[in-house]
N, C-alpha and C. Protein backbone atom coordinates (compact mmCIF):
# COMPACT_ATOMS: atom_id res chain seq x y z
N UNK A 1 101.52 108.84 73.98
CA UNK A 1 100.61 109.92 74.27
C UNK A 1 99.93 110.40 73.00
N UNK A 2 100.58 110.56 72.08
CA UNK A 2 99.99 110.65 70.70
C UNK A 2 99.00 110.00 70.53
N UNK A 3 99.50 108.77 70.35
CA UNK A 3 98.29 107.64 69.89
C UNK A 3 96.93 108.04 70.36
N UNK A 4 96.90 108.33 71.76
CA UNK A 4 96.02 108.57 72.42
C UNK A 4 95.55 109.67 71.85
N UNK A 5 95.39 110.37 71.93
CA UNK A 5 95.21 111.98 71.19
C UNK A 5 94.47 111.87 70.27
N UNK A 6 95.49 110.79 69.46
CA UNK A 6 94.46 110.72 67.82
C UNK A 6 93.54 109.34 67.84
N UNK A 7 93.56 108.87 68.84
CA UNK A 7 92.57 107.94 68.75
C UNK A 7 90.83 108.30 69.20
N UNK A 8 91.55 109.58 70.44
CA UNK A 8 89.83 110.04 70.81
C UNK A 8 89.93 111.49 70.23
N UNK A 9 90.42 111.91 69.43
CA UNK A 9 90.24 112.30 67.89
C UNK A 9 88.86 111.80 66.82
N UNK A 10 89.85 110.70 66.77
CA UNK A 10 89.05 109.26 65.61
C UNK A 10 87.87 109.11 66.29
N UNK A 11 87.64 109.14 67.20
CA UNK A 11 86.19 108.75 68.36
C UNK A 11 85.18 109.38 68.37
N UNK A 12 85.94 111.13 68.74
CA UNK A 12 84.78 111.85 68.41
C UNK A 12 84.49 112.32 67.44
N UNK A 13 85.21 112.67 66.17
CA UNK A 13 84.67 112.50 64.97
C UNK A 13 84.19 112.07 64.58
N UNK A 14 83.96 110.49 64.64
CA UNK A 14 83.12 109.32 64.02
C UNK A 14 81.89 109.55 64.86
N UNK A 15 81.72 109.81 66.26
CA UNK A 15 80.84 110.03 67.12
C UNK A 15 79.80 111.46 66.43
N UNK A 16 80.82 112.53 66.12
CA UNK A 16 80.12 113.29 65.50
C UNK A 16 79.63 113.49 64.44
N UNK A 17 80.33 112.71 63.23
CA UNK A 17 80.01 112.05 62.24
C UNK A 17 78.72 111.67 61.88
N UNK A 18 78.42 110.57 63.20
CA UNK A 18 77.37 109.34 62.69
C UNK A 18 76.11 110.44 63.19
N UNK A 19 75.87 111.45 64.24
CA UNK A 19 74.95 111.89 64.90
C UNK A 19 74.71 112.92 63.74
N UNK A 20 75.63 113.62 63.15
CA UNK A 20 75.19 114.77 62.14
C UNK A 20 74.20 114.19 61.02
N UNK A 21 74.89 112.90 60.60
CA UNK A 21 74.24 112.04 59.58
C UNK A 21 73.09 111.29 59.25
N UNK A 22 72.56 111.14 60.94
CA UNK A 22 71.74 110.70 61.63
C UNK A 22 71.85 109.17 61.49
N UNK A 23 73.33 108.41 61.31
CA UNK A 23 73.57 107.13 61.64
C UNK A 23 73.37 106.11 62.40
N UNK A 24 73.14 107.23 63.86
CA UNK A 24 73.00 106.64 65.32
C UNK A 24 71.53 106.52 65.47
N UNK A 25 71.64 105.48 65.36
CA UNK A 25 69.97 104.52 65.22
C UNK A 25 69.58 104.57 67.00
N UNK A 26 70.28 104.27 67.48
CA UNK A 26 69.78 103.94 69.44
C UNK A 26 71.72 104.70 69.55
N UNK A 27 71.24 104.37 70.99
CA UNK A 27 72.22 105.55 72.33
C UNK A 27 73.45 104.60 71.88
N UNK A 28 74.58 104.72 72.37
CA UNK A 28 75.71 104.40 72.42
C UNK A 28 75.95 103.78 73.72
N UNK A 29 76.65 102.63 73.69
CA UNK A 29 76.49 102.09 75.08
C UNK A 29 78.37 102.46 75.58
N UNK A 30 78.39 103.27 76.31
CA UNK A 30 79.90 104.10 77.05
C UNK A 30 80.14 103.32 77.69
N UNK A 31 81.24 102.61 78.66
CA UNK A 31 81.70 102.61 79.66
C UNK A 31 82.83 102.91 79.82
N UNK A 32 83.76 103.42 81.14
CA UNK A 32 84.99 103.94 81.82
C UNK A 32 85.09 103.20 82.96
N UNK A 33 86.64 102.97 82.68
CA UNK A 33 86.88 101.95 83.81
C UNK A 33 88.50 102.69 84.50
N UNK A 34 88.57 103.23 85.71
CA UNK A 34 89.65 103.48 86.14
C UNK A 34 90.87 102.80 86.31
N UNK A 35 91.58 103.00 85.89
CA UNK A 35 92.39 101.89 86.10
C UNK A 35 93.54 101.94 87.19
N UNK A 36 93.59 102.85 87.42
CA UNK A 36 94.45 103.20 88.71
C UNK A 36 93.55 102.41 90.26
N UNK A 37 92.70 102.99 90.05
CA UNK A 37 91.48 102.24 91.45
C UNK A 37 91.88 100.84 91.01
N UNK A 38 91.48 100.18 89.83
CA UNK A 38 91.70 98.93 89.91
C UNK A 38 93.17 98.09 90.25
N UNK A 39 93.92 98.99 90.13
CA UNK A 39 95.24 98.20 90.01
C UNK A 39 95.60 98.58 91.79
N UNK A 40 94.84 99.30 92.82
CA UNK A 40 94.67 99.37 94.04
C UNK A 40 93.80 98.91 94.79
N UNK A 41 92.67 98.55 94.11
CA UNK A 41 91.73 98.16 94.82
C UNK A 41 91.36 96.31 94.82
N UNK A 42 91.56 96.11 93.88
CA UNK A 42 91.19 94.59 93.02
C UNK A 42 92.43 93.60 93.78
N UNK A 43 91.47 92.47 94.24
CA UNK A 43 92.29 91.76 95.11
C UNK A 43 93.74 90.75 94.67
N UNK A 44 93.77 90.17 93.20
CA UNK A 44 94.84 90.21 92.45
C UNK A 44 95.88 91.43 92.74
N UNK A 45 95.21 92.75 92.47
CA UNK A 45 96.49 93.58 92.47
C UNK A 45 97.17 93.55 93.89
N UNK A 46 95.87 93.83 94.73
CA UNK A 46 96.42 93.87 96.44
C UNK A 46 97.37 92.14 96.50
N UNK A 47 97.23 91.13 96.04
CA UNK A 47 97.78 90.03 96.12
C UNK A 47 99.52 90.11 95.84
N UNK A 48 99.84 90.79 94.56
CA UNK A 48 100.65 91.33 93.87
C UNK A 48 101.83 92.00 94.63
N UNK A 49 100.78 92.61 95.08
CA UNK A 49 101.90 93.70 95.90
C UNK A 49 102.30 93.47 97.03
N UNK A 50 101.56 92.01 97.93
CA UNK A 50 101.63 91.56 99.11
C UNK A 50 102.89 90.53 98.89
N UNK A 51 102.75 89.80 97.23
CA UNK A 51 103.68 89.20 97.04
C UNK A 51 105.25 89.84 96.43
N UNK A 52 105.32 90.88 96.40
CA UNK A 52 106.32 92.13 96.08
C UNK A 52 106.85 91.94 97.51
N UNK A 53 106.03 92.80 98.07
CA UNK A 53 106.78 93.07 99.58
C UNK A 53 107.58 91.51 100.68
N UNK A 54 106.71 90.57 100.33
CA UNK A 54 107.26 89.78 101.01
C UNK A 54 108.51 89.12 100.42
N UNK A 55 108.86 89.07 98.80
CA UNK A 55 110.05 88.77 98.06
C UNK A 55 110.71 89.40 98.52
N UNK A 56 110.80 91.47 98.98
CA UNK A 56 111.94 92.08 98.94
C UNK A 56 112.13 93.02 99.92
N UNK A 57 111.47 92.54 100.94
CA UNK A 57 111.22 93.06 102.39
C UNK A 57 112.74 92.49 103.03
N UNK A 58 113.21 91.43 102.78
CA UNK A 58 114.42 90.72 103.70
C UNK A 58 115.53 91.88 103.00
N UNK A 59 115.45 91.85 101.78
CA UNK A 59 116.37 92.46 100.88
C UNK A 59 116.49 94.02 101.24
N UNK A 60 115.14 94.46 101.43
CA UNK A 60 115.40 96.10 101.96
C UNK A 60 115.71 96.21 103.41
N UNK A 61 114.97 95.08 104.19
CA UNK A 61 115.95 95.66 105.52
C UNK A 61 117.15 95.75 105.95
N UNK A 62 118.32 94.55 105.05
CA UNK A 62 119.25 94.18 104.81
C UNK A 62 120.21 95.51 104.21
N UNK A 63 119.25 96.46 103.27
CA UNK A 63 120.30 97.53 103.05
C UNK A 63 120.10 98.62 103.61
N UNK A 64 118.80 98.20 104.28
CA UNK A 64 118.72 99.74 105.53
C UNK A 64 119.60 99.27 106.89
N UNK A 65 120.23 97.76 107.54
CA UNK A 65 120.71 97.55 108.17
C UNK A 65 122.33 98.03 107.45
N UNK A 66 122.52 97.87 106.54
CA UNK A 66 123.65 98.25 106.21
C UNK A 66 124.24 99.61 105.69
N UNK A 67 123.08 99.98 105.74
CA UNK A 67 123.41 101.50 105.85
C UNK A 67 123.35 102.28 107.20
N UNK A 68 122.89 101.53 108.22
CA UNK A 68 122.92 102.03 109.54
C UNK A 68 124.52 101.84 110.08
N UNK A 69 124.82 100.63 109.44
CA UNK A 69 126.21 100.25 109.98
C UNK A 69 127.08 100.79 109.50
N UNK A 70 127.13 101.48 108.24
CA UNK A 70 128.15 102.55 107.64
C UNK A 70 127.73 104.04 108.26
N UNK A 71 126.87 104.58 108.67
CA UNK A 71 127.08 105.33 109.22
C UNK A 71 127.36 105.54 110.48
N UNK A 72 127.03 104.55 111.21
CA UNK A 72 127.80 104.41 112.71
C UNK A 72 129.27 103.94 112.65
N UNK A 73 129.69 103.93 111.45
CA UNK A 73 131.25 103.49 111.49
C UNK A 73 131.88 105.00 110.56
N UNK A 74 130.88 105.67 110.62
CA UNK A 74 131.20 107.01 110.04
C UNK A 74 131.41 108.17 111.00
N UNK A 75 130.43 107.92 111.82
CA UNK A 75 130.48 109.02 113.05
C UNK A 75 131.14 108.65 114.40
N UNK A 76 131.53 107.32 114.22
CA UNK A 76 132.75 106.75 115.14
C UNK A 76 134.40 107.34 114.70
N UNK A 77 134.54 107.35 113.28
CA UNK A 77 135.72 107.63 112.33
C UNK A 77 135.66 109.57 112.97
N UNK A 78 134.64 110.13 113.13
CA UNK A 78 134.49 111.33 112.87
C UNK A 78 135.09 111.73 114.57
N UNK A 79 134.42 110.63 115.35
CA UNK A 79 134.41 110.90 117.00
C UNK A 79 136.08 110.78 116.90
N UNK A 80 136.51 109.67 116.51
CA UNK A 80 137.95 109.16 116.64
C UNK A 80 139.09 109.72 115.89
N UNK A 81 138.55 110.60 115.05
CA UNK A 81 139.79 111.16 114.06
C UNK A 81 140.98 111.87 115.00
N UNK A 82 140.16 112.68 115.55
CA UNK A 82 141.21 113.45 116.53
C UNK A 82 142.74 112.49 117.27
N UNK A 83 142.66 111.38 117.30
CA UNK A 83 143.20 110.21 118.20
C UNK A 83 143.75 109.56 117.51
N UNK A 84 143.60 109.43 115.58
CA UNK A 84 143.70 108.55 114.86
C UNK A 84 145.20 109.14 114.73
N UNK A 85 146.16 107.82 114.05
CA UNK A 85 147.24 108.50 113.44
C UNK A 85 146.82 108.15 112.18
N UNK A 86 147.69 109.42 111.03
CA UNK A 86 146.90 109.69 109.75
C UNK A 86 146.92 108.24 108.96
N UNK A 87 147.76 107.35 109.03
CA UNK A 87 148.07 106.51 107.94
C UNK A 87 146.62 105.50 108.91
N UNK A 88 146.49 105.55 109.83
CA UNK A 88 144.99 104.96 110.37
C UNK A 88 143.54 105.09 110.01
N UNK A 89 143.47 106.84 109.98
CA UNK A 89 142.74 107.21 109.40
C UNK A 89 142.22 107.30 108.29
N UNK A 90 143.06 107.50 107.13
CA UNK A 90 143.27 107.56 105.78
C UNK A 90 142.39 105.78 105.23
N UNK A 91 143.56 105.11 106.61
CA UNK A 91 142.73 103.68 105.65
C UNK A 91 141.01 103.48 106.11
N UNK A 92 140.53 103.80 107.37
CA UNK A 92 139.53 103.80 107.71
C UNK A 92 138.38 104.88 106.77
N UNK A 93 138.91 106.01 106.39
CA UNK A 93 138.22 106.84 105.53
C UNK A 93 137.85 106.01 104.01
N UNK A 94 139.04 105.37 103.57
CA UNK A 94 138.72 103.88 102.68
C UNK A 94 138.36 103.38 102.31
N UNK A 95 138.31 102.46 103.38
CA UNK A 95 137.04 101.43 103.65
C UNK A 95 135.57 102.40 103.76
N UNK A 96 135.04 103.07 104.45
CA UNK A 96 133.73 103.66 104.59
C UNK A 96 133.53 103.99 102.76
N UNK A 97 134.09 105.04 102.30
CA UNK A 97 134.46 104.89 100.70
C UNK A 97 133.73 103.65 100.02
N UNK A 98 134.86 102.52 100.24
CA UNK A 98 134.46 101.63 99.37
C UNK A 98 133.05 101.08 100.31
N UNK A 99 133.09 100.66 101.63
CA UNK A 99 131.61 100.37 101.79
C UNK A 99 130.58 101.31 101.37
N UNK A 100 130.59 102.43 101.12
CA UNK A 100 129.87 102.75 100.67
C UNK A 100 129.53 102.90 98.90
N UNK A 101 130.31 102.81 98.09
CA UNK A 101 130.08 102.35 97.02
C UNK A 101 129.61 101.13 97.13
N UNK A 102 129.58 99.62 97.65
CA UNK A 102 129.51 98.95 97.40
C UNK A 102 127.36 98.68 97.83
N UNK A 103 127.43 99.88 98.91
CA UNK A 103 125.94 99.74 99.64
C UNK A 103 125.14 100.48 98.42
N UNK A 104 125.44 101.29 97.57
CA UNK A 104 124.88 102.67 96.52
C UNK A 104 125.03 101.41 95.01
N UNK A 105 125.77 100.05 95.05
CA UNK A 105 125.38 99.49 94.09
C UNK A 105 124.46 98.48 94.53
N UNK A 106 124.57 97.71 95.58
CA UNK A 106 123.52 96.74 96.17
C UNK A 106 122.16 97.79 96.41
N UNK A 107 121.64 98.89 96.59
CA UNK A 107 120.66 99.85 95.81
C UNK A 107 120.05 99.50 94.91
N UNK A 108 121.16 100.17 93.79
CA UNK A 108 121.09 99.85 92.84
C UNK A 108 120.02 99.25 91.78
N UNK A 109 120.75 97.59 92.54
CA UNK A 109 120.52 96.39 91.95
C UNK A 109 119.13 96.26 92.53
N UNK A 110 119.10 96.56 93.73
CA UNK A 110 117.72 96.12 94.59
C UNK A 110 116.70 96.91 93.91
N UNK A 111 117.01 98.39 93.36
CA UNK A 111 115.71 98.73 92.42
C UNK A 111 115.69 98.70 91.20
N UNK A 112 116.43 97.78 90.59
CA UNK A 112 116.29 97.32 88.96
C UNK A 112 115.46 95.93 89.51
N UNK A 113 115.96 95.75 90.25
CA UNK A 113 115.27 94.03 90.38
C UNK A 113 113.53 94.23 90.71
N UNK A 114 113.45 94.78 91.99
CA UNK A 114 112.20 95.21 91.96
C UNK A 114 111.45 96.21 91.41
N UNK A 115 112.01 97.05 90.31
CA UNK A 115 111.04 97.22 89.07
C UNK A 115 110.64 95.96 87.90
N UNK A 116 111.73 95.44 88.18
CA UNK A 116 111.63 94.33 87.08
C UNK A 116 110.33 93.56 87.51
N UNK A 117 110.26 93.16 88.50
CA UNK A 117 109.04 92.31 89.12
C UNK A 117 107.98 92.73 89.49
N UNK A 118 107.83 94.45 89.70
CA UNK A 118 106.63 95.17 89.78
C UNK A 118 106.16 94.89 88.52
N UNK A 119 106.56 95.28 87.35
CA UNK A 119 106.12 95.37 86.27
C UNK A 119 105.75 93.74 85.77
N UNK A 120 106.43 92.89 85.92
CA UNK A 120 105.87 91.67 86.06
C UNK A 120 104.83 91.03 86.54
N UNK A 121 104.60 91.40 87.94
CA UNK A 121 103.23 91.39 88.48
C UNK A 121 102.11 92.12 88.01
N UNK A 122 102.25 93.57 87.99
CA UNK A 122 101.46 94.18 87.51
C UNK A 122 101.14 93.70 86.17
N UNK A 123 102.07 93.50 84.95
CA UNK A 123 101.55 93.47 83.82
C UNK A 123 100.89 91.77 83.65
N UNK A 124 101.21 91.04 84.72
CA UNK A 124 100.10 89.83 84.50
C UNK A 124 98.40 90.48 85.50
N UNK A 125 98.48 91.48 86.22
CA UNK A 125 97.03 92.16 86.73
C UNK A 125 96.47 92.47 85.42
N UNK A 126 97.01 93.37 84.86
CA UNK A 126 96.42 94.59 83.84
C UNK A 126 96.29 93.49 82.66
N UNK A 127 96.75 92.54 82.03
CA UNK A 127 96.56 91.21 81.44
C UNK A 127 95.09 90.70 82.17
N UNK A 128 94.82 90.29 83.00
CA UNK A 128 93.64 90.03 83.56
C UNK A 128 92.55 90.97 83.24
N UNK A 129 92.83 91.82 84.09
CA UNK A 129 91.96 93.26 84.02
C UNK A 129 91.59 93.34 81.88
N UNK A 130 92.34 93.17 81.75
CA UNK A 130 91.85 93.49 80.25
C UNK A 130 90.78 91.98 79.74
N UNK A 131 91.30 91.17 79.81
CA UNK A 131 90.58 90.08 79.41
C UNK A 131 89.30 90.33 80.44
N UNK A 132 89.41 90.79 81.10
CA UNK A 132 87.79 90.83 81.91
C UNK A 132 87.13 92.22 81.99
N UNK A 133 87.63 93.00 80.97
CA UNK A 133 87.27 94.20 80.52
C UNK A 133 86.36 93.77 78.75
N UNK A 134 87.23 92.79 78.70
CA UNK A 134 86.82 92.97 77.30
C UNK A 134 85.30 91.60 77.27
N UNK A 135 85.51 91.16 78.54
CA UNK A 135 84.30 90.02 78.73
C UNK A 135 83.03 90.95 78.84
N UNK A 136 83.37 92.17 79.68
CA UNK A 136 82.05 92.95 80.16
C UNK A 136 81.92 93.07 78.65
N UNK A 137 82.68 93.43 78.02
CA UNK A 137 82.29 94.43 76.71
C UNK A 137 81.63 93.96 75.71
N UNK A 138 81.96 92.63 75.90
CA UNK A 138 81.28 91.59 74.62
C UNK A 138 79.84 91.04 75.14
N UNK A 139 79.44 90.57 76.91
CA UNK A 139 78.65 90.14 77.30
C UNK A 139 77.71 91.06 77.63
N UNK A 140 78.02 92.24 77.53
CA UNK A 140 76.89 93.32 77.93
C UNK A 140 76.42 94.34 76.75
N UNK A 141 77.26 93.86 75.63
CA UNK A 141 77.27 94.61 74.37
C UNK A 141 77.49 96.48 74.26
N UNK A 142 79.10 96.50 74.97
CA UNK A 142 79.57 97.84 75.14
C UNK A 142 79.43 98.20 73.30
N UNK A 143 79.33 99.47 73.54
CA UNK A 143 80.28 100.27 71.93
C UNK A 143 81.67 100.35 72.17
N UNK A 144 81.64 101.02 73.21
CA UNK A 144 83.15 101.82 73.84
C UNK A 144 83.34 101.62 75.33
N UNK A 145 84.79 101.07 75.76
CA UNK A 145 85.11 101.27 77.05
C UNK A 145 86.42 102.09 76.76
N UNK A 146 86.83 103.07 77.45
CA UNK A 146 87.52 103.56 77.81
C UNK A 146 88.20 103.87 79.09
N UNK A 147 89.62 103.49 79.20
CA UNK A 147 90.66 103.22 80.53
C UNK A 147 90.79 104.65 80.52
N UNK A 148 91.00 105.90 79.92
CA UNK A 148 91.73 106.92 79.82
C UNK A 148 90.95 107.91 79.65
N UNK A 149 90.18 109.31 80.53
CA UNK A 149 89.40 109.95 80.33
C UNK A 149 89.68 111.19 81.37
N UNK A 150 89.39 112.82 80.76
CA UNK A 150 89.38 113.71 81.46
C UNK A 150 88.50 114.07 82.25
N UNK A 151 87.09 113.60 82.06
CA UNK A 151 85.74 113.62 83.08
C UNK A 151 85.22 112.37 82.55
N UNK A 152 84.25 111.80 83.45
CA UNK A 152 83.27 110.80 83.49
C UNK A 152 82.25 111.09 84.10
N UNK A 153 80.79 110.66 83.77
CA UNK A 153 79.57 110.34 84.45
C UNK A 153 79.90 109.20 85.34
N UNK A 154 79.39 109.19 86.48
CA UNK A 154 78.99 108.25 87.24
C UNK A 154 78.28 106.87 86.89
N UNK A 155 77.79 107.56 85.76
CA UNK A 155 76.71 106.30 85.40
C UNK A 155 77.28 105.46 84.09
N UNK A 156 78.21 106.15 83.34
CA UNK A 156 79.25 105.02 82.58
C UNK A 156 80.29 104.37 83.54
N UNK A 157 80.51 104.92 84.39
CA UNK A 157 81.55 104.00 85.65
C UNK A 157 81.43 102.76 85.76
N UNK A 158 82.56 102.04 85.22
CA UNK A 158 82.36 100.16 85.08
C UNK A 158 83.08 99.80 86.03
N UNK A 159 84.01 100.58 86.55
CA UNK A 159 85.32 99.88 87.68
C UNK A 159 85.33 99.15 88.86
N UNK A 160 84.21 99.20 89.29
CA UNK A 160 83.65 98.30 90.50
C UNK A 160 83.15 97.17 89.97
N UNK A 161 82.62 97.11 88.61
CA UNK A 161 81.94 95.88 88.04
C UNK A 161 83.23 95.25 87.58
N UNK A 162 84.20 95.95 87.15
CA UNK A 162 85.61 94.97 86.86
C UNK A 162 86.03 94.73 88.26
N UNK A 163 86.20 95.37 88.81
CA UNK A 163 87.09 94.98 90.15
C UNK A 163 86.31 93.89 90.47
N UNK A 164 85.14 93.95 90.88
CA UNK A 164 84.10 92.34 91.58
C UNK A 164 84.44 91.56 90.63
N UNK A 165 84.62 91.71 89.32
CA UNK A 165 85.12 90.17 88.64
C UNK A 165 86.39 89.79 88.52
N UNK A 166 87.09 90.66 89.00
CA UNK A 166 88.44 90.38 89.21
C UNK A 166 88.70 89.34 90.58
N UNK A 167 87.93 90.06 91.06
CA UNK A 167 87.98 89.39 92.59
C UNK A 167 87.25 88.27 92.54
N UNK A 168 86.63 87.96 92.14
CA UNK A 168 85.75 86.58 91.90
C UNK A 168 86.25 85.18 91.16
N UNK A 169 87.44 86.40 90.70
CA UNK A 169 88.57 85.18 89.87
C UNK A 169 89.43 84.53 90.78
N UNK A 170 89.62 85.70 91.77
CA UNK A 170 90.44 85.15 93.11
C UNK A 170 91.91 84.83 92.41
N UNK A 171 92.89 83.71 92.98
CA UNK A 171 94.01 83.62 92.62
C UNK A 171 94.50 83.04 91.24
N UNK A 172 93.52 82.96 90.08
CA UNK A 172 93.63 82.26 88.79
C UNK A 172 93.92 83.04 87.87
């Protein structure tokens, strides 16, 4: 967050700099590119996330099925206690125990794993997205693009022009 700070710091100083000095020969060519829209909108990212869900869709229904089944073996234990004799009960209270530790680490694991691979996917999008950020920038002869901004004009808005070339890249 720093970095940031002192970098559009460094920006507009030099910005204000060159204009006091009268450095700035012609306009400054701006652009802003959202990057949140892109990493939702851009068909890579939508690809991404289609390929997320279908890796760990078996895996989450699997612990929402198994968490249905510990609690119906919870409120059966609860129906049946009355009936139970204690050394019955005790072991059945147990087991739910350990099944349930064992469902709160298969969790767990299921959201270390799929952060691990969000961020995997995503960071080969935003890898893209940049190399075709930095194509606009060189082929259209930007000064400045900026991902990170508290207001924007409409008319520096590049994010639709990245997203269409994102999408034009299709699955490569």
């Amino acid at each position: 967050m720093m970095n940031i700070r002192i970098l559009k710091t460094l920006v507009a100083a030099a910005l204000l700099a060159g204009m006091a000095a009268g450095v700035v020969a012609q306009e400054l060519k701006i652009g802003y590119v959202n990057s949140d829209r892109v990493l939702r909108d851009a068909v890579p990212a939508k690809a991404a996330q289609a390929k997320l869900e279908a890796e760990f869709s078996k895996r989450e229904k699997d612990l929402t099925d198994l968490a249905n089944r510990l609690k119906a073996a919870g409120d059966r234990l609860d129906k049946d206690a009355p009936t139970l004799s204690e050394t019955e009960r005790v072991r059945r209270q147990r087991e739910l125990v350990d099944q349930d530790r064992e469902l709160q680490r298969k969790r767990r694991e299921f959201q270390e794993d799929l952060s691990q691979r969000k961020n995997e996917e995503l960071g080969a999008v935003v890898e893209r997205t940049n190399k075709v950020i930095k194509q606009i920038f060189e082929t259209e002869k930007y000064d400045l693009i900026l991902q990170e901004a508290v207001f924007w004009s409409p008319k520096v808005d590049i994010t639709d022009k990245v997203i269409k070339a994102l999408n034009a890249q299709g699955g490569k």
